[in-house]
N, C-alpha and C. Protein backbone atom coordinates (compact mmCIF):
# COMPACT_ATOMS: atom_id res chain seq x y z
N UNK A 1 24.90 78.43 118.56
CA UNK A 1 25.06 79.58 117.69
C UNK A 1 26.55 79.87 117.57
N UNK A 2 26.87 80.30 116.37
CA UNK A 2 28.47 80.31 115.87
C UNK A 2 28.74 81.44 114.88
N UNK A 3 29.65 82.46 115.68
CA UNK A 3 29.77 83.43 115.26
C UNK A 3 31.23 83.58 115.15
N UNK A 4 31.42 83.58 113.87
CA UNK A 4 33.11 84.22 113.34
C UNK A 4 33.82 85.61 113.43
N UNK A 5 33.86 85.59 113.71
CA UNK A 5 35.12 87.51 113.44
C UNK A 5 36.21 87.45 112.87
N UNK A 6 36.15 88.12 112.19
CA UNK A 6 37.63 88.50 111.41
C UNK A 6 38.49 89.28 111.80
N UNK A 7 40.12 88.99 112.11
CA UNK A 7 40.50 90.19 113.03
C UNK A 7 40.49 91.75 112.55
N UNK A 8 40.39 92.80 113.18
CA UNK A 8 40.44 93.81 112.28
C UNK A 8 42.13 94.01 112.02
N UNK A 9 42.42 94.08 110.73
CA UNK A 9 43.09 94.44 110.11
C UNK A 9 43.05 95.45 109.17
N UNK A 10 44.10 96.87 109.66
CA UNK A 10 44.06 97.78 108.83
C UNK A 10 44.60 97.18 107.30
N UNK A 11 43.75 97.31 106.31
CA UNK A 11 44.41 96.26 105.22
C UNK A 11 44.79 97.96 104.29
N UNK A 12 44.52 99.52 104.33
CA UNK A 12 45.28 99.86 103.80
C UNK A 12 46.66 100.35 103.81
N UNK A 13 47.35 99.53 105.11
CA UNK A 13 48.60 99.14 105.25
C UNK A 13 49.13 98.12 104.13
N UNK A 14 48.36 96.62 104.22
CA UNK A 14 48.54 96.01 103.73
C UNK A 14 48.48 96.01 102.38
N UNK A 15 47.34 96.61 102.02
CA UNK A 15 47.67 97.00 100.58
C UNK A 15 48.74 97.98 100.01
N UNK A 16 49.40 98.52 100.66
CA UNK A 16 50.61 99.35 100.49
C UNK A 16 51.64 98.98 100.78
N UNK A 17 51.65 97.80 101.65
CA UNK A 17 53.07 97.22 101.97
C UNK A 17 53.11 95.65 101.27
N UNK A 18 51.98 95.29 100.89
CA UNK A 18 52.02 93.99 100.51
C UNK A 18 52.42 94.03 98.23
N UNK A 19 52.94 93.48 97.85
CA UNK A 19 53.22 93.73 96.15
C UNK A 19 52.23 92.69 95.98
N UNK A 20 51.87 92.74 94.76
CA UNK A 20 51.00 92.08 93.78
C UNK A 20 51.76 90.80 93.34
N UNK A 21 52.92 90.57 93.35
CA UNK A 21 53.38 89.14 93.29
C UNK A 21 53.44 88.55 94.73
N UNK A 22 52.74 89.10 95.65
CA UNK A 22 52.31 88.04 97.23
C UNK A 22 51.51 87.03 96.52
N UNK A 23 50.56 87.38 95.74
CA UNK A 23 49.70 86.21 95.88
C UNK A 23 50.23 85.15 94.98
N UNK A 24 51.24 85.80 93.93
CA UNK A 24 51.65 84.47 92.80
C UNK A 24 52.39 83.80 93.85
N UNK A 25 53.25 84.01 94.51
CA UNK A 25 53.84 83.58 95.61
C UNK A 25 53.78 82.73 96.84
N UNK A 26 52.12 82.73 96.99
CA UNK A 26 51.60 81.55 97.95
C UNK A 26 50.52 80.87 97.36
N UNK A 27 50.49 81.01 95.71
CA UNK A 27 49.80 80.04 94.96
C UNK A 27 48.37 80.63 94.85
N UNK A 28 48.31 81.32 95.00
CA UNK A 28 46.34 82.29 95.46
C UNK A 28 46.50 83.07 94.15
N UNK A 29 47.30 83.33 93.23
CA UNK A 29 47.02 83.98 91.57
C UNK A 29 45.83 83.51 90.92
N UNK A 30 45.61 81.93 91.00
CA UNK A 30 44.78 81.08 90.55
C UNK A 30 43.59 81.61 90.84
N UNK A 31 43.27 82.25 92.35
CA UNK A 31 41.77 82.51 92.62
C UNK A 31 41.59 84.21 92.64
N UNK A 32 42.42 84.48 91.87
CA UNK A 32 41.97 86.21 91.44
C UNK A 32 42.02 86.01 89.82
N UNK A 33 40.84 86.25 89.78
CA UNK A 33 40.05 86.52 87.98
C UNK A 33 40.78 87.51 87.29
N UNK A 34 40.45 87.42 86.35
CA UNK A 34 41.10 88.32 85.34
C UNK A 34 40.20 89.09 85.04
N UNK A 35 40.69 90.48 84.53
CA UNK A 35 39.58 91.36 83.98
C UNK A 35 38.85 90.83 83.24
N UNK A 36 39.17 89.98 82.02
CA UNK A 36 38.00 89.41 81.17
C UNK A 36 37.05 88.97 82.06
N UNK A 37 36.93 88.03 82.99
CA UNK A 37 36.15 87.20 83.65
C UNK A 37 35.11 87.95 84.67
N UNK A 38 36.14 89.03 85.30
CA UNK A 38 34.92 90.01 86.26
C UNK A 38 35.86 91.66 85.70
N UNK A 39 34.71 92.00 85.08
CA UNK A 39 35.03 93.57 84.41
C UNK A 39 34.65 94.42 85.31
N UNK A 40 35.65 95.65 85.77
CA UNK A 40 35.78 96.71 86.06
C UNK A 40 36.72 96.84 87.82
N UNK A 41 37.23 95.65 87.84
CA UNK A 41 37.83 95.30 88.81
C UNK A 41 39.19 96.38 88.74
N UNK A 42 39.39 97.03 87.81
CA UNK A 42 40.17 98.34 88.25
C UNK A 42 39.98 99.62 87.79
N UNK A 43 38.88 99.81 87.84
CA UNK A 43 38.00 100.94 87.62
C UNK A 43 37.34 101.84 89.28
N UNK A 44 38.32 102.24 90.12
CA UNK A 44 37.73 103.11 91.24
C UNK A 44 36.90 104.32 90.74
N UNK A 45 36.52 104.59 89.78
CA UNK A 45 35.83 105.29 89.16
C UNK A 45 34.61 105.36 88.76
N UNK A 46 34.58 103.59 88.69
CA UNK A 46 32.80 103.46 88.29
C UNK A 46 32.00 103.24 89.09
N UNK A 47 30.56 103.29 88.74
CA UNK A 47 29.64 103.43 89.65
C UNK A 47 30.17 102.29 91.04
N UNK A 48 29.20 102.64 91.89
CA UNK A 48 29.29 101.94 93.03
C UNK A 48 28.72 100.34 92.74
N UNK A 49 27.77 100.31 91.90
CA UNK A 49 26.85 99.17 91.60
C UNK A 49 27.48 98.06 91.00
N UNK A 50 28.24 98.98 89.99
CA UNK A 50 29.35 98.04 89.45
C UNK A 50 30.45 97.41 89.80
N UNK A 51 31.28 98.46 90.34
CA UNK A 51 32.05 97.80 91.34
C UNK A 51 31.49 96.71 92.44
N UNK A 52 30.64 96.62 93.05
CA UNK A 52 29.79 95.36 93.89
C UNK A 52 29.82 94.38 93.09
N UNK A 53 29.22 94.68 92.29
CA UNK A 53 29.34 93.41 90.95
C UNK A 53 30.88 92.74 90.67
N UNK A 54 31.62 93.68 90.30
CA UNK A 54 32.76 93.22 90.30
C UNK A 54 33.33 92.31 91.50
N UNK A 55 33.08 92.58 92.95
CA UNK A 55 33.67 92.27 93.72
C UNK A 55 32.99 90.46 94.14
N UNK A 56 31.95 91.12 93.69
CA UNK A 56 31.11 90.06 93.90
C UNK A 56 31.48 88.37 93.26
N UNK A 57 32.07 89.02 92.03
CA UNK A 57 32.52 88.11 90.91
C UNK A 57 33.67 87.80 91.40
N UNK A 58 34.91 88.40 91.59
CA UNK A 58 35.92 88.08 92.46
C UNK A 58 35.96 86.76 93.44
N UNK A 59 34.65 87.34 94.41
CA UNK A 59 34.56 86.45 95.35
C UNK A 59 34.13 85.28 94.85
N UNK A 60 33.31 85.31 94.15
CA UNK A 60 32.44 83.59 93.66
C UNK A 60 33.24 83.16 92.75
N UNK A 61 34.61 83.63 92.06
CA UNK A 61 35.21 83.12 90.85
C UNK A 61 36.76 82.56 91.92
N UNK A 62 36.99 83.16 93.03
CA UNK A 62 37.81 83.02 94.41
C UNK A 62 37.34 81.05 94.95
N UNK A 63 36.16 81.28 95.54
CA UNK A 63 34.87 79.98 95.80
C UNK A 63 35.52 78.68 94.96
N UNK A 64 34.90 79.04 93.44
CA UNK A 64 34.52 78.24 92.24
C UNK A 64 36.15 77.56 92.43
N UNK A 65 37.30 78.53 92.56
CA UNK A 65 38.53 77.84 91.81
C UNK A 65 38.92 76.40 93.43
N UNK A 66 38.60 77.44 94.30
CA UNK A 66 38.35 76.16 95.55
C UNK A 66 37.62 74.93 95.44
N UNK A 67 36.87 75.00 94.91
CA UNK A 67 35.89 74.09 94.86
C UNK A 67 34.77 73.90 95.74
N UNK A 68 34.39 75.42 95.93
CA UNK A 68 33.14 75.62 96.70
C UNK A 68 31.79 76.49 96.28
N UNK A 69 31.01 75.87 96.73
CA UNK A 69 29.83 76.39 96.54
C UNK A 69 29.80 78.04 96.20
N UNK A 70 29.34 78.66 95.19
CA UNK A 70 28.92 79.72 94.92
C UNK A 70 28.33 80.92 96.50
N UNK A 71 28.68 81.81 96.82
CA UNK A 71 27.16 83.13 97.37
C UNK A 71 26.46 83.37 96.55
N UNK A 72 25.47 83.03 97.00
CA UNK A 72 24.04 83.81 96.78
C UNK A 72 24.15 85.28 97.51
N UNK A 73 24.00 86.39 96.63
CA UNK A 73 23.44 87.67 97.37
C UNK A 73 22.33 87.67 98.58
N UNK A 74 22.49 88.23 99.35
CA UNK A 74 21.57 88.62 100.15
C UNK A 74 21.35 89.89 100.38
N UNK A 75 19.93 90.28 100.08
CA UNK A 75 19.69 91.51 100.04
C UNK A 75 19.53 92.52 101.87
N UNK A 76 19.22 91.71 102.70
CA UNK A 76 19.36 91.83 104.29
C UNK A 76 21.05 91.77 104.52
N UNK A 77 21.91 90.92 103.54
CA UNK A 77 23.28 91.50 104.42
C UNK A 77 24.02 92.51 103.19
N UNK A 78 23.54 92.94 102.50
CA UNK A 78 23.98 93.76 101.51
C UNK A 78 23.67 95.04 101.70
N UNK A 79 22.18 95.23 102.85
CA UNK A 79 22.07 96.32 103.50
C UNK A 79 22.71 96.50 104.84
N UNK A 80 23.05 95.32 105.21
CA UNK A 80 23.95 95.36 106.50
C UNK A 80 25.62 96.09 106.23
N UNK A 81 25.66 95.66 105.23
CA UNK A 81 27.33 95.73 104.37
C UNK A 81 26.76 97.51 104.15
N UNK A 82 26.34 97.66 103.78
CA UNK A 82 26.10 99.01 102.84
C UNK A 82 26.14 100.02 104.07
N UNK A 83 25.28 100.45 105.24
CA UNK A 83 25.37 100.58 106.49
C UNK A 83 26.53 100.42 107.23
N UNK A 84 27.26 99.37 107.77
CA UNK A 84 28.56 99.31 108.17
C UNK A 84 29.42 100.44 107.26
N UNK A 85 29.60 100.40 106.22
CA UNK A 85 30.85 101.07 105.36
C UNK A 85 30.10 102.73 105.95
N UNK A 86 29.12 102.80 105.71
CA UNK A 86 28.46 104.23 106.33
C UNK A 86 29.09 104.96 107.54
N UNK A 87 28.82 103.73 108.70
CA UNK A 87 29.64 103.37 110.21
C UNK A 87 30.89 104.33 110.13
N UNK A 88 31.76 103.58 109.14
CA UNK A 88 32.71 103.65 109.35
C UNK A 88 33.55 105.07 108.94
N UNK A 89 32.55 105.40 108.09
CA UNK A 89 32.48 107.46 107.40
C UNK A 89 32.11 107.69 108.54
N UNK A 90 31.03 107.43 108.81
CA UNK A 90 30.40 108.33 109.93
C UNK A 90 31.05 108.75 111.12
N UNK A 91 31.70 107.59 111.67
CA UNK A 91 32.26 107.83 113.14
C UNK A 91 34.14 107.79 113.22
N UNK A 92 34.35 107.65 111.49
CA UNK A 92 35.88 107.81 111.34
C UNK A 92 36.71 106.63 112.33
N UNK A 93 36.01 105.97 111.81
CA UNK A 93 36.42 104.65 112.84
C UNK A 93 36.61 103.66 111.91
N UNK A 94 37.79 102.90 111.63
CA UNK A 94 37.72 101.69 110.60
C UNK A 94 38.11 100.36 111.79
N UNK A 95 36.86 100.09 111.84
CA UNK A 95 37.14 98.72 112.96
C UNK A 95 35.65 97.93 112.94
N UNK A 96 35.99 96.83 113.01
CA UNK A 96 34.41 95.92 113.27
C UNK A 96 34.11 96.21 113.82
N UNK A 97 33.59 97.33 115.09
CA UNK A 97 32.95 97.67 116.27
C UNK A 97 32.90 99.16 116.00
N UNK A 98 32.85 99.62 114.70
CA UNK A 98 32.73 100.99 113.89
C UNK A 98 31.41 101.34 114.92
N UNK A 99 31.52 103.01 115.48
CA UNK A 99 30.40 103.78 116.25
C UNK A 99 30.42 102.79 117.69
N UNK A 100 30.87 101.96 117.63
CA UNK A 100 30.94 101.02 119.15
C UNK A 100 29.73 100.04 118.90
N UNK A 101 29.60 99.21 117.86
CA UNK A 101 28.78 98.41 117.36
C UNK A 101 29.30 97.24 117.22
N UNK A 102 28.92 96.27 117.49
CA UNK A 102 29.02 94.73 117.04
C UNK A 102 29.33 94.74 115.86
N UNK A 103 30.20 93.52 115.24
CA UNK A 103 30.29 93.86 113.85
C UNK A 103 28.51 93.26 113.18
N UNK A 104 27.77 92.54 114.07
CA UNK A 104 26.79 92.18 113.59
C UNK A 104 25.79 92.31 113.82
N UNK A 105 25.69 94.12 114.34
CA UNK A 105 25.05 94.91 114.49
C UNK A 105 23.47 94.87 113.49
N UNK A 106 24.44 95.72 112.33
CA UNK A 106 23.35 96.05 111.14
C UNK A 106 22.65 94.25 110.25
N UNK A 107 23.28 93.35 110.66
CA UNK A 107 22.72 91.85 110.01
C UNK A 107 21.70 91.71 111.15
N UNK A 108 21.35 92.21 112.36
CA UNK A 108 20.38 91.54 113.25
C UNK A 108 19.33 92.73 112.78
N UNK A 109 20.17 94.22 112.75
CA UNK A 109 18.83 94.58 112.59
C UNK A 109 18.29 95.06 111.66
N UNK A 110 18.76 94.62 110.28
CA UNK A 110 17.66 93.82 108.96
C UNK A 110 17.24 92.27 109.04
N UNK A 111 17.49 91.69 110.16
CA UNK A 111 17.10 90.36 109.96
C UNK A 111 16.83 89.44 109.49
N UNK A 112 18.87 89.37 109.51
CA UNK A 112 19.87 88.06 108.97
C UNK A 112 19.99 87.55 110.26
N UNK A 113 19.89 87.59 111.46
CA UNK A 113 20.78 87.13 112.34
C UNK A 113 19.38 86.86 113.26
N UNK A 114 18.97 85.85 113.52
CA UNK A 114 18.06 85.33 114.50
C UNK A 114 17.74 84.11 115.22
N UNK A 115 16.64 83.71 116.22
CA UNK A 115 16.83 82.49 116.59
C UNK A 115 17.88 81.44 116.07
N UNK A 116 17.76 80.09 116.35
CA UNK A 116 18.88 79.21 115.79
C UNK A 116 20.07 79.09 115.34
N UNK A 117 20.33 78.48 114.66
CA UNK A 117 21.89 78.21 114.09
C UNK A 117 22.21 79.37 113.02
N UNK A 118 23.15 79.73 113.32
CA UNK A 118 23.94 80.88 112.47
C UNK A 118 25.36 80.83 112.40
N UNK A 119 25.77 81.48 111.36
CA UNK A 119 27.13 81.38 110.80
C UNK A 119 27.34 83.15 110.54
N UNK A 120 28.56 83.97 110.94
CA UNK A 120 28.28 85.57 110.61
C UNK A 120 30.12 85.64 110.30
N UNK A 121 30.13 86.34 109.74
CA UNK A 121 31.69 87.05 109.48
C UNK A 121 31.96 87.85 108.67
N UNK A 122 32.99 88.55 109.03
CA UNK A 122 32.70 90.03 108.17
C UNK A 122 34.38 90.51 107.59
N UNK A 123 34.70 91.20 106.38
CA UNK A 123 35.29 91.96 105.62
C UNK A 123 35.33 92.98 105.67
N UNK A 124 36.65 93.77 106.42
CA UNK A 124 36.66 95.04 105.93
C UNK A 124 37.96 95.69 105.12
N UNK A 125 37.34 96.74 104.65
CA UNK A 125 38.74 97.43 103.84
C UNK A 125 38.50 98.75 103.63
N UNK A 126 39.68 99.74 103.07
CA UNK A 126 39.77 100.93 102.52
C UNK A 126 40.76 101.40 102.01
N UNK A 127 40.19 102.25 101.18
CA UNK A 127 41.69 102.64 100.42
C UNK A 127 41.36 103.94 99.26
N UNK A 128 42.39 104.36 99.02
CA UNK A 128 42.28 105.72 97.83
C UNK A 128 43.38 105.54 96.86
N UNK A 129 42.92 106.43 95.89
CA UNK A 129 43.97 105.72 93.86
C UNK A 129 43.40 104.70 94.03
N UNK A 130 44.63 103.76 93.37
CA UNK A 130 44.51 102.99 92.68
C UNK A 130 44.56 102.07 93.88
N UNK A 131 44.71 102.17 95.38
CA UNK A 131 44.68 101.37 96.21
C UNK A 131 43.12 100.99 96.67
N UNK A 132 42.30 101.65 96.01
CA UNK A 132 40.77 101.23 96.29
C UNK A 132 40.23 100.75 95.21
N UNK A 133 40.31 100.10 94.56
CA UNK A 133 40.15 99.26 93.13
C UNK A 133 39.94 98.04 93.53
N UNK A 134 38.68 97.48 93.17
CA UNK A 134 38.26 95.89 93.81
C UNK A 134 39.19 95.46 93.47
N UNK A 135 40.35 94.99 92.16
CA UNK A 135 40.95 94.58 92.76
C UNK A 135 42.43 94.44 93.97
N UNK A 136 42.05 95.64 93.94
CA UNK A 136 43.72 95.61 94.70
C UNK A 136 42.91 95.23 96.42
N UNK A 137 41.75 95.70 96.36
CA UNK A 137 40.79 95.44 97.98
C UNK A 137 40.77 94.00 98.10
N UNK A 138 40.40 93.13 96.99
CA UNK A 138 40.17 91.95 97.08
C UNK A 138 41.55 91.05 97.28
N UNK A 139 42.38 91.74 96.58
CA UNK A 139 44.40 90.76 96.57
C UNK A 139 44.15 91.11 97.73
N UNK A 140 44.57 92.18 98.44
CA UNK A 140 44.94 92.33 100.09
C UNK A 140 44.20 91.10 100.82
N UNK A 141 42.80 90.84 100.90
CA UNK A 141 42.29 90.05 101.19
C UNK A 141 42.51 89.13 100.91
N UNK A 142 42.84 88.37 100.03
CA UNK A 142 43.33 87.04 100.05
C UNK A 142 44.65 86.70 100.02
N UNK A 143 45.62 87.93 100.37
CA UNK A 143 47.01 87.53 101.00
C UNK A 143 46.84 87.67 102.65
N UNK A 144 45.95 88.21 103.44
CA UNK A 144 45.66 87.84 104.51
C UNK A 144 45.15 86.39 105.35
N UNK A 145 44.88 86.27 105.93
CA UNK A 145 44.41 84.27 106.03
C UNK A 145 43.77 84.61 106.84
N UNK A 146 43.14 85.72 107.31
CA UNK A 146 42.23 85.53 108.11
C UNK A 146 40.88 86.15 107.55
N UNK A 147 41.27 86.87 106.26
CA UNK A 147 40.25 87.38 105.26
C UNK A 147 39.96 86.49 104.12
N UNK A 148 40.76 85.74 103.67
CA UNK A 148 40.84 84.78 103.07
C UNK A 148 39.62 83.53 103.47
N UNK A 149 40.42 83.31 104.35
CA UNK A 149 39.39 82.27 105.55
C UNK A 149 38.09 82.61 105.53
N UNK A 150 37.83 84.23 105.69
CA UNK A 150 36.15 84.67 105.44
C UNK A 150 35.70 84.15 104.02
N UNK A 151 36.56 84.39 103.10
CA UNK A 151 35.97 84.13 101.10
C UNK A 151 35.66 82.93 101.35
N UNK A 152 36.43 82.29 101.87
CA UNK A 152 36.56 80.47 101.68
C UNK A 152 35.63 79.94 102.87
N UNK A 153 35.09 80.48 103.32
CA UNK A 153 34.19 80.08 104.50
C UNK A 153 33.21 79.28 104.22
N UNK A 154 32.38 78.52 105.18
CA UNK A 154 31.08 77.68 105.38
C UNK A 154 30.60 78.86 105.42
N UNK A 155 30.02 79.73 104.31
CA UNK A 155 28.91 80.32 104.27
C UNK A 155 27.90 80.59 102.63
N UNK A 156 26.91 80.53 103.04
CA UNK A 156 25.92 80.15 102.03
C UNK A 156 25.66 81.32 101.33
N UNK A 157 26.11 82.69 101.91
CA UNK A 157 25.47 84.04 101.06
C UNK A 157 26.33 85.34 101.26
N UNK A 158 25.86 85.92 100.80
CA UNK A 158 27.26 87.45 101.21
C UNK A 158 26.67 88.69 100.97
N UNK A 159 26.74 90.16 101.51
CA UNK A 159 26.91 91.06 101.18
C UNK A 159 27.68 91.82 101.26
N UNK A 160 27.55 92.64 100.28
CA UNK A 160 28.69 94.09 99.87
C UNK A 160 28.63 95.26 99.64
N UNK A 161 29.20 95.91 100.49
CA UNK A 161 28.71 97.20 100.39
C UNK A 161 29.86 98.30 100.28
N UNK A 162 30.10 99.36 99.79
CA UNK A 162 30.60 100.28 99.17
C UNK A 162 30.15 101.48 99.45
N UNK A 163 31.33 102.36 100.18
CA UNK A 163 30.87 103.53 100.01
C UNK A 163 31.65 104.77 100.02
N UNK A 164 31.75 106.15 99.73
CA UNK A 164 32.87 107.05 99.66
C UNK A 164 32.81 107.77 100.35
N UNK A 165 33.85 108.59 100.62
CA UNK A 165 34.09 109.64 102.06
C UNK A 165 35.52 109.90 102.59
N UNK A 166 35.33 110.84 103.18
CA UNK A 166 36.82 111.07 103.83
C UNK A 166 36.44 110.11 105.40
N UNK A 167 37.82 109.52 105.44
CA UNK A 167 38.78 108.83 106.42
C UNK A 167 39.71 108.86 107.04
N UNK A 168 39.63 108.73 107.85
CA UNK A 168 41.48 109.20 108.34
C UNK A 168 42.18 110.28 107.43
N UNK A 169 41.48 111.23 107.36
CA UNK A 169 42.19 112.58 106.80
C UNK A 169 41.97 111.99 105.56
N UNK A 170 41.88 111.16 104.64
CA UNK A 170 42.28 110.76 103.66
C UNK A 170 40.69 110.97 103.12
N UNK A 171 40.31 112.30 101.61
CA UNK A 171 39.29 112.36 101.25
C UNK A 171 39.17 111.45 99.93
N UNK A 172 38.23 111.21 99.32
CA UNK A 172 38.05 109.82 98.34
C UNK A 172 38.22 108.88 98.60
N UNK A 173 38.21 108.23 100.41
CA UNK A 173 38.44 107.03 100.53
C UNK A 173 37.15 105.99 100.26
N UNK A 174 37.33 104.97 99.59
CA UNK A 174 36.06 103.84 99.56
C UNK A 174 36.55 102.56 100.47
N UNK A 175 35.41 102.82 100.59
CA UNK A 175 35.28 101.72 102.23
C UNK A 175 34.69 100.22 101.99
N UNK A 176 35.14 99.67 101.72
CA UNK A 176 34.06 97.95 101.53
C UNK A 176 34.49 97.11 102.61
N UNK A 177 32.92 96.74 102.56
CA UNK A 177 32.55 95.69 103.65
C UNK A 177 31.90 94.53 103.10
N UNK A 178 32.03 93.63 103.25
CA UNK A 178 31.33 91.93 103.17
C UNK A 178 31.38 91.48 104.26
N UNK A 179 30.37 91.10 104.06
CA UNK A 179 28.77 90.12 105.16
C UNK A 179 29.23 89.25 104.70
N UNK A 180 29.43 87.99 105.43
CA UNK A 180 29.15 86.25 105.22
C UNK A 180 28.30 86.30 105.71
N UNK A 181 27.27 84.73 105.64
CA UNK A 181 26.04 84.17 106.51
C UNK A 181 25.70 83.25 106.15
N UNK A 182 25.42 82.69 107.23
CA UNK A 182 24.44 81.19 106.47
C UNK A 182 23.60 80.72 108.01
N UNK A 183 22.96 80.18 107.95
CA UNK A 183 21.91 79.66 108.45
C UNK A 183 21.96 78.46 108.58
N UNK A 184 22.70 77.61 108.33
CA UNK A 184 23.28 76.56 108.05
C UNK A 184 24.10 76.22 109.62
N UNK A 185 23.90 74.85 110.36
CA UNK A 185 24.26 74.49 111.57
C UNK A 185 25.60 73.90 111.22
């Protein structure tokens, strides 16, 4: 059994200290879409549903330019994802071990995570303005390499989850989380 972690990284540092020409800069422009391609990627405004969608597209249009296999949604880690970001309102804690939990807590107990071979790793982020906008959540992430490494991963499926609240003093913050997984040895 093989379980990944991602380090926690406060990424709305990084998204505030990192510019938007990082990624033209280490060649990763290529795997962030354009608004035409995934719409509403700077819209912190629209629904929650949409934004998922958006991010979602990000990630598989991220995949595609690699030359890797597509995620499939999963509806067990999309409630795991959805839950975690909750975690992390709830107990004002932005860390994979949000409330003092495993990060793969909520994937065992919707049951993603069982007997045999498994693959788990997880995404986190937050941010307020224009710093919580899939895309500015998603650049941070792929100028990181250890979040990066999660997009680009041996994994077969993903969830995402989204949610709003005050944070660290900071009210309107949205919180996203992505689930990797696969089942796959």
């Amino acid at each position: 059994m093989t379980r990944l972690a991602a380090l926690a990284i406060a990424l709305a540092a990084l998204v505030a200290a990192a510019p938007a020409a990082a990624a033209a800069d280490t060649g990763l422009e290529r795997l962030i879409a354009p608004t035409s391609v995934c719409p509403h990627q700077s819209e912190p405004n629209a629904p929650i549903a949409v934004q998922v969608r958006a991010m979602r597209c990000l990630t598989n249009f991220a995949r595609h330019g690699a030359g890797l296999e597509l995620l499939a949604p999963a509806a067990q880690l999309n409630r795991a994802a959805s839950h975690k970001a909750g975690d992390i309102l709830r107990c004002d804690d932005f860390s994979h071990e949000a409330c003092g939990r495993e990060f793969t807590f909520w994937m065992q107990r919707f049951g993603y995570l069982g007997e045999g071979c498994w693959r788990a790793a997880e995404n986190i982020a937050w941010g307020t303005g224009t710093r919580a906008t899939v895309r500015s959540i998603f650049g941070a992430w792929m100028r990181s390499a250890g979040h990066r490494e999660n997009i680009l991963g041996p994994y077969a499926e993903i969830g995402i989850g989204l949610q709003r609240g005050g944070l660290e003093g900071n009210s309107g913050a949205h919180v996203w989380v992505q689930e990797f997984g696969s089942h796959e040895c």
